[in-house]
PDB file of N, CA and C in Angstrom:
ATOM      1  N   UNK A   1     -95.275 -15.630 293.962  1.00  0.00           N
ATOM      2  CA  UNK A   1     -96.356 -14.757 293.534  1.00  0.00           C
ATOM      3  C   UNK A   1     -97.270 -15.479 292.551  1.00  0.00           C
ATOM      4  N   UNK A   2     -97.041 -16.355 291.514  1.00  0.00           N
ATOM      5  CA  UNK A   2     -97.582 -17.000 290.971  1.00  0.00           C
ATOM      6  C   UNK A   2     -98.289 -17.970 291.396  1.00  0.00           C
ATOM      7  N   UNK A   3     -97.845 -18.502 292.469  1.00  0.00           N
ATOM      8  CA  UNK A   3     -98.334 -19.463 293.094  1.00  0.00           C
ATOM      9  C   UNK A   3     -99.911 -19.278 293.631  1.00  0.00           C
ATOM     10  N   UNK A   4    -100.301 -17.967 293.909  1.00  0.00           N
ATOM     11  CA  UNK A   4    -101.266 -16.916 294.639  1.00  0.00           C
ATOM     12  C   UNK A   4    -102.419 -16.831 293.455  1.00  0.00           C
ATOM     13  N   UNK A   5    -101.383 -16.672 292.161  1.00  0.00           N
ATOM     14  CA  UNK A   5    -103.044 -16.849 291.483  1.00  0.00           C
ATOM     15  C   UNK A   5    -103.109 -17.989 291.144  1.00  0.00           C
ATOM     16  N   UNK A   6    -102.356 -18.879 290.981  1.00  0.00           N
ATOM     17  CA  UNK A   6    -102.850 -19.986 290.303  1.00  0.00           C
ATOM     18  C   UNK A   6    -103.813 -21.037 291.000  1.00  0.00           C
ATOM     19  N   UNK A   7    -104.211 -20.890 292.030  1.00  0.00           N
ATOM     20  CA  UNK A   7    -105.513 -21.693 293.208  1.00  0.00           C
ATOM     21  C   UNK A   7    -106.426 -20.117 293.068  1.00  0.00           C
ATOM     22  N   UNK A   8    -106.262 -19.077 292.079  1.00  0.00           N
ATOM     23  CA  UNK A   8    -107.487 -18.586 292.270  1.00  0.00           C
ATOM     24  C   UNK A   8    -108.999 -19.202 291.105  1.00  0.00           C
ATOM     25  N   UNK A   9    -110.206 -18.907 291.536  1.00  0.00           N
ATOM     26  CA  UNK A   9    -111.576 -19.864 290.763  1.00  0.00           C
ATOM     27  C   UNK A   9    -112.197 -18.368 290.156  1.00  0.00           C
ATOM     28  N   UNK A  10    -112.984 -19.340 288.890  1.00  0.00           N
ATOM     29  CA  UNK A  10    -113.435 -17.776 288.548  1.00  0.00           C
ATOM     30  C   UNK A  10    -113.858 -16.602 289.114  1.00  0.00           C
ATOM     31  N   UNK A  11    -114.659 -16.914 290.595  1.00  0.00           N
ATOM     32  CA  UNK A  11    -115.199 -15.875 291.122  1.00  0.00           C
ATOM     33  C   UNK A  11    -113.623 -14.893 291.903  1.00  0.00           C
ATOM     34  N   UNK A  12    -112.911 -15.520 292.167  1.00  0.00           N
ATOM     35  CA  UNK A  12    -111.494 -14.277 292.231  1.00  0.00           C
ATOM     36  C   UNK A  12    -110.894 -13.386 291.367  1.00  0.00           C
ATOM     37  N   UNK A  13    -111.161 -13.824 289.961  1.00  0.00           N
ATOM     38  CA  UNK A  13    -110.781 -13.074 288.874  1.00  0.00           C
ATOM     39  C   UNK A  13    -111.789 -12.619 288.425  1.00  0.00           C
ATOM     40  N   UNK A  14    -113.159 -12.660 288.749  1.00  0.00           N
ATOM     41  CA  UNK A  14    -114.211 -11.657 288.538  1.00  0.00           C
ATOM     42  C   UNK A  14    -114.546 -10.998 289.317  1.00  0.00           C
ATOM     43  N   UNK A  15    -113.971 -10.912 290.424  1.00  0.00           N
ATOM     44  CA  UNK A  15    -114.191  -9.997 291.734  1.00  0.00           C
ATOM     45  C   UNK A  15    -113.111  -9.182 291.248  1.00  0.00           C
ATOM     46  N   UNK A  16    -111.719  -9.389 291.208  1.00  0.00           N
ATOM     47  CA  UNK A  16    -110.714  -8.448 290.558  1.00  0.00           C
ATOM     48  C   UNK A  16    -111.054  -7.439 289.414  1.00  0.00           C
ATOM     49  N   UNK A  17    -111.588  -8.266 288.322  1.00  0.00           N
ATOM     50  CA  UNK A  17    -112.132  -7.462 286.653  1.00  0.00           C
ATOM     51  C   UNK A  17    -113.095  -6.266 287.405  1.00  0.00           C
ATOM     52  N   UNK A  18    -114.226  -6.609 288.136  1.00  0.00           N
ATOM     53  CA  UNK A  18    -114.989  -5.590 288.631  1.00  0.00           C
ATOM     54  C   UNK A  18    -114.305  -4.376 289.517  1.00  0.00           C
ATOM     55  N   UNK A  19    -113.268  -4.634 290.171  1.00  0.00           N
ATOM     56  CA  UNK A  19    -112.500  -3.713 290.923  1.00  0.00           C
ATOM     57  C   UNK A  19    -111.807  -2.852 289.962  1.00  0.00           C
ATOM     58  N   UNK A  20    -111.413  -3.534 289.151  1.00  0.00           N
ATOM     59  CA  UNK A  20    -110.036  -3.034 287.982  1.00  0.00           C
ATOM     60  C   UNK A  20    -111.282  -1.637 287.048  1.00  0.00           C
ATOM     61  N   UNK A  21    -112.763  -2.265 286.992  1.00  0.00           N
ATOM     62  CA  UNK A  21    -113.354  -1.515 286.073  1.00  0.00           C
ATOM     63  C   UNK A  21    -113.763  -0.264 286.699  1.00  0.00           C
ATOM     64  N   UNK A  22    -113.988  -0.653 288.399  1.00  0.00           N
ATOM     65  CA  UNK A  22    -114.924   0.185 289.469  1.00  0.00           C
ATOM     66  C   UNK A  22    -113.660   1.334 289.441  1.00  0.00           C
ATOM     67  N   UNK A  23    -112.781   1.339 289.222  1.00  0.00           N
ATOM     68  CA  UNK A  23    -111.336   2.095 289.747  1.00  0.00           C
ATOM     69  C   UNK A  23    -110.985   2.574 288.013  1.00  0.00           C
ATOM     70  N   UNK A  24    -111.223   2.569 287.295  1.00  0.00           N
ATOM     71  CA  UNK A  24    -111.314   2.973 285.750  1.00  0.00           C
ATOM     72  C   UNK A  24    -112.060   3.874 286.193  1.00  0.00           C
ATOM     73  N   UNK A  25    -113.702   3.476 286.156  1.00  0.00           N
ATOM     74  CA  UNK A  25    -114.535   4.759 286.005  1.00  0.00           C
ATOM     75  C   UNK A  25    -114.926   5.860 287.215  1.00  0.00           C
ATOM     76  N   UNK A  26    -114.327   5.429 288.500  1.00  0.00           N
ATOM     77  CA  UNK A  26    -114.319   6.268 289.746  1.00  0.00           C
ATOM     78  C   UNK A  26    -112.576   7.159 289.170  1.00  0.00           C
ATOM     79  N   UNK A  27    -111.677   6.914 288.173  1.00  0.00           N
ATOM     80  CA  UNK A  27    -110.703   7.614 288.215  1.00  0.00           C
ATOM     81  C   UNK A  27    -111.061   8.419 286.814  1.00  0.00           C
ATOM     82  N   UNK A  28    -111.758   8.152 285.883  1.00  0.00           N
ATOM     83  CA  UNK A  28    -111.821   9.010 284.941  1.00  0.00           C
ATOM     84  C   UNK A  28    -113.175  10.339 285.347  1.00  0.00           C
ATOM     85  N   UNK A  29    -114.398   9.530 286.151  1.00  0.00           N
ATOM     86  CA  UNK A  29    -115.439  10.464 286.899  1.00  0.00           C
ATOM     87  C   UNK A  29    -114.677  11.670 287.563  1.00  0.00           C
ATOM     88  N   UNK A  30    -113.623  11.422 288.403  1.00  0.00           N
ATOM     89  CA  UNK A  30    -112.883  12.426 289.027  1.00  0.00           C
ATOM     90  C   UNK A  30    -112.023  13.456 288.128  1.00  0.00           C
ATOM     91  N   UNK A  31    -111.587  12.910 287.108  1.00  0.00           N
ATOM     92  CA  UNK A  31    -110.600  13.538 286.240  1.00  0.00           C
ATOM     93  C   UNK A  31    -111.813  14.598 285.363  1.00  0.00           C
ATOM     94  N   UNK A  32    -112.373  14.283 285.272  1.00  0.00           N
ATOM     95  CA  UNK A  32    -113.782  14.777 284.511  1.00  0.00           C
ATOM     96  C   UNK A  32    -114.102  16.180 285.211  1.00  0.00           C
ATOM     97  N   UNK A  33    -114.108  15.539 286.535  1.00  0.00           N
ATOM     98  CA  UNK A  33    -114.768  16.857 287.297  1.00  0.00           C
ATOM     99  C   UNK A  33    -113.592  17.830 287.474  1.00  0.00           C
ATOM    100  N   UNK A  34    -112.967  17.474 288.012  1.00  0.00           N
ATOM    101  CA  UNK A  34    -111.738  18.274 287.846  1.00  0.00           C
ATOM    102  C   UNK A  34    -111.310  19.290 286.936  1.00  0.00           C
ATOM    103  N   UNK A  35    -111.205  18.438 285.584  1.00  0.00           N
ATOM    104  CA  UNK A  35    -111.269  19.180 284.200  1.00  0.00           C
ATOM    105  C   UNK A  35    -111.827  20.477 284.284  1.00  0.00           C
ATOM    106  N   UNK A  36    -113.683  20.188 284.642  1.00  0.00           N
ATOM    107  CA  UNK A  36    -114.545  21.229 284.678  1.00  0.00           C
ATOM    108  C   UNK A  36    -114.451  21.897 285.448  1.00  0.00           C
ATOM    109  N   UNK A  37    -114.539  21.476 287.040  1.00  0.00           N
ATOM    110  CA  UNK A  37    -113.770  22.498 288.335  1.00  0.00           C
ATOM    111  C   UNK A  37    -112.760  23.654 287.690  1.00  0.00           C
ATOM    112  N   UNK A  38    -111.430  23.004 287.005  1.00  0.00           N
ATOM    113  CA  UNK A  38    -110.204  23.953 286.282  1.00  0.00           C
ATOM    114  C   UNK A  38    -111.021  25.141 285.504  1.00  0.00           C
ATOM    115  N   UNK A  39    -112.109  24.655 284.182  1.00  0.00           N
ATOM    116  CA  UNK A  39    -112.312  25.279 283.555  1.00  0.00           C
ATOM    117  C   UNK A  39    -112.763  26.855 284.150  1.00  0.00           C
ATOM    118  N   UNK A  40    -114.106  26.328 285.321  1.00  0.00           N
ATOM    119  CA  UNK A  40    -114.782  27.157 285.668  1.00  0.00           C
ATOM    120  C   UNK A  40    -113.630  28.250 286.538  1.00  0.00           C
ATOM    121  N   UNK A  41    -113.066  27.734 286.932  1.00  0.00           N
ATOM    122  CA  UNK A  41    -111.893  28.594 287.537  1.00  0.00           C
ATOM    123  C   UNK A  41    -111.096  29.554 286.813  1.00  0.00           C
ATOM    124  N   UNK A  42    -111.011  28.536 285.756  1.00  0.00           N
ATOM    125  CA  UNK A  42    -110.225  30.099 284.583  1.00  0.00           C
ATOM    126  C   UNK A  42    -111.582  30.909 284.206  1.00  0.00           C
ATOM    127  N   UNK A  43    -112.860  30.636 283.607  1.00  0.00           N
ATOM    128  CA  UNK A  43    -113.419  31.482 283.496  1.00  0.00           C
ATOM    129  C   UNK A  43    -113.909  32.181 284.440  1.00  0.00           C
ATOM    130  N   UNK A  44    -113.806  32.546 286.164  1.00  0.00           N
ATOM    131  CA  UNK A  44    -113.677  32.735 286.628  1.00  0.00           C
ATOM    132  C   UNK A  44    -112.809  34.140 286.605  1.00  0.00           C
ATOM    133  N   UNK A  45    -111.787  33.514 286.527  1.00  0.00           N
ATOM    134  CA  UNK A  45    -110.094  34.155 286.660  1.00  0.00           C
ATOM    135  C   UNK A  45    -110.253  35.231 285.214  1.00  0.00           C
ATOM    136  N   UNK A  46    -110.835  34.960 284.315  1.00  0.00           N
ATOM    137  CA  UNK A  46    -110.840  36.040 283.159  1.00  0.00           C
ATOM    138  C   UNK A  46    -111.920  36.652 283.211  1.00  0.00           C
ATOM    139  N   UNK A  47    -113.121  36.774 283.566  1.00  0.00           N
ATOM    140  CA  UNK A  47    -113.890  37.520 284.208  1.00  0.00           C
ATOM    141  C   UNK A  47    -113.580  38.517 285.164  1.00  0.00           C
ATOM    142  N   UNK A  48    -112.836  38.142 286.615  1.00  0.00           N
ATOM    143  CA  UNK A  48    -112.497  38.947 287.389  1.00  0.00           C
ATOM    144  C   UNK A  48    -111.355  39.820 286.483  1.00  0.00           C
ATOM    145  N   UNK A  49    -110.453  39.325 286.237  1.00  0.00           N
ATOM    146  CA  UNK A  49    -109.454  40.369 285.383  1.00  0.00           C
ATOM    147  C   UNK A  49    -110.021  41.327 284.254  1.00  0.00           C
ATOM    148  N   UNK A  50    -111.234  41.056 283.807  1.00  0.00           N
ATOM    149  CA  UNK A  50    -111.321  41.727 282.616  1.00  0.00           C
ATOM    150  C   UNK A  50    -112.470  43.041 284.014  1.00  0.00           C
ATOM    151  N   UNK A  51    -112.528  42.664 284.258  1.00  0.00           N
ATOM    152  CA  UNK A  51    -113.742  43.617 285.502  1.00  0.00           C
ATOM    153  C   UNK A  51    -112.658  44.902 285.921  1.00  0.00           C
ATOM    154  N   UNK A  52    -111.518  44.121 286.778  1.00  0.00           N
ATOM    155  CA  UNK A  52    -110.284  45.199 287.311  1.00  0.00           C
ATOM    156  C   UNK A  52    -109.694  45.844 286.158  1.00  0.00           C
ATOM    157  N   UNK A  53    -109.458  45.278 284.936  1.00  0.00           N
ATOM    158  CA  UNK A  53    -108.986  46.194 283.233  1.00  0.00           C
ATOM    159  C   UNK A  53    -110.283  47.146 283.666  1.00  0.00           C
ATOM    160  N   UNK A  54    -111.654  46.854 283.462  1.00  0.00           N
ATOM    161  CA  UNK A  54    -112.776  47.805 283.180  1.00  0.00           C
ATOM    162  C   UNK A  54    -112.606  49.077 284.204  1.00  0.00           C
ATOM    163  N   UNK A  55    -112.577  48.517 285.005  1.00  0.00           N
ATOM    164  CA  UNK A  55    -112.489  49.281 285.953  1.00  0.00           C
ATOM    165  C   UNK A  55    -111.216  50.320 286.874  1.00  0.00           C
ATOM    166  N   UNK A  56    -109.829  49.778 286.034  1.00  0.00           N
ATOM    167  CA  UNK A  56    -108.653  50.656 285.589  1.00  0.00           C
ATOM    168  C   UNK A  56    -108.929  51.392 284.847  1.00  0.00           C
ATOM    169  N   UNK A  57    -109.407  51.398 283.705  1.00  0.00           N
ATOM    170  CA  UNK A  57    -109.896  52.265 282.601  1.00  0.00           C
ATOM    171  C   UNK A  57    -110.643  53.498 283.144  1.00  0.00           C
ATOM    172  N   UNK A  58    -111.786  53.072 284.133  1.00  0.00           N
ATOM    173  CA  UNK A  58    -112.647  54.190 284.190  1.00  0.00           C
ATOM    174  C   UNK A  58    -111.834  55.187 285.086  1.00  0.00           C
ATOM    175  N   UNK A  59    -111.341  54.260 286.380  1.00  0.00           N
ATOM    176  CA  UNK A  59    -110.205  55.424 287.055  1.00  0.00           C
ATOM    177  C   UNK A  59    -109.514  56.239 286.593  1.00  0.00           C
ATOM    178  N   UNK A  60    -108.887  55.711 285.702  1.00  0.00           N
ATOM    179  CA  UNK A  60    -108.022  56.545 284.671  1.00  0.00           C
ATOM    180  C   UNK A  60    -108.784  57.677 284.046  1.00  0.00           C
ATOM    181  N   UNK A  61    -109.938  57.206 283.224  1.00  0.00           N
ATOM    182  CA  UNK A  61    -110.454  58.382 282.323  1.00  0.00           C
ATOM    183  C   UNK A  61    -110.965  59.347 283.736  1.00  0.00           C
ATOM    184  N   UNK A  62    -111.977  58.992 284.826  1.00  0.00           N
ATOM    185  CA  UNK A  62    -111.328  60.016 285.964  1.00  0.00           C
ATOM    186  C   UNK A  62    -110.915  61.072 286.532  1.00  0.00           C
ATOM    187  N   UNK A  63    -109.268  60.446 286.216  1.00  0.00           N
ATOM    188  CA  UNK A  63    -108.220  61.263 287.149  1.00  0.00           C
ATOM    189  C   UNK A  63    -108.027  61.919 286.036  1.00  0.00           C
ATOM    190  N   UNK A  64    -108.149  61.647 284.338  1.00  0.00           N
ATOM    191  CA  UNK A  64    -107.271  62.328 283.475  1.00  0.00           C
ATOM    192  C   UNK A  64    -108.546  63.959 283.399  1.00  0.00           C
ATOM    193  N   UNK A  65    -109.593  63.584 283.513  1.00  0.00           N
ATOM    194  CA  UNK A  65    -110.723  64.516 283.650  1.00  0.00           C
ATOM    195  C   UNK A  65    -110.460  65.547 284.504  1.00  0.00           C
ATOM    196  N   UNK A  66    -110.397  65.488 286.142  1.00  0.00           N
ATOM    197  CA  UNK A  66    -110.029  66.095 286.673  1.00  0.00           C
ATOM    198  C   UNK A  66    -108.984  67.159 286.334  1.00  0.00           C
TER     199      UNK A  66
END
């Protein structure tokens, strides 16, 4: 295995550094979005729940009317 880099010339280990960096910021870009994707999903998710609470409530006051 050593043997493999050691006949490599600068342009192999700067073709590598650029891959190593391209794959850094294509994996943190994704993690990013993601993050925000999650977020919007919970606020999402607590919106709809607080709507079905609102709207338990009114059923209730309602039926207790009746």
């Amino acid at each position: 295995m050593i043997q493999m880099f050691s006949n490599w010339t600068y342009v192999e280990w700067l073709i590598l550094i650029i891959d190593i960096v391209a794959v850094v910021i294509v994996v943190r870009f994704l993690r990013n979005k993601i993050k925000k994707k999650l977020d919007e999903v919970e606020l999402r998710q607590n919106f709809q729940t607080r709507q079905r609470r609102e709207l338990a409530k009114q059923d209730n006051r309602q039926s207790s009317e009746e």
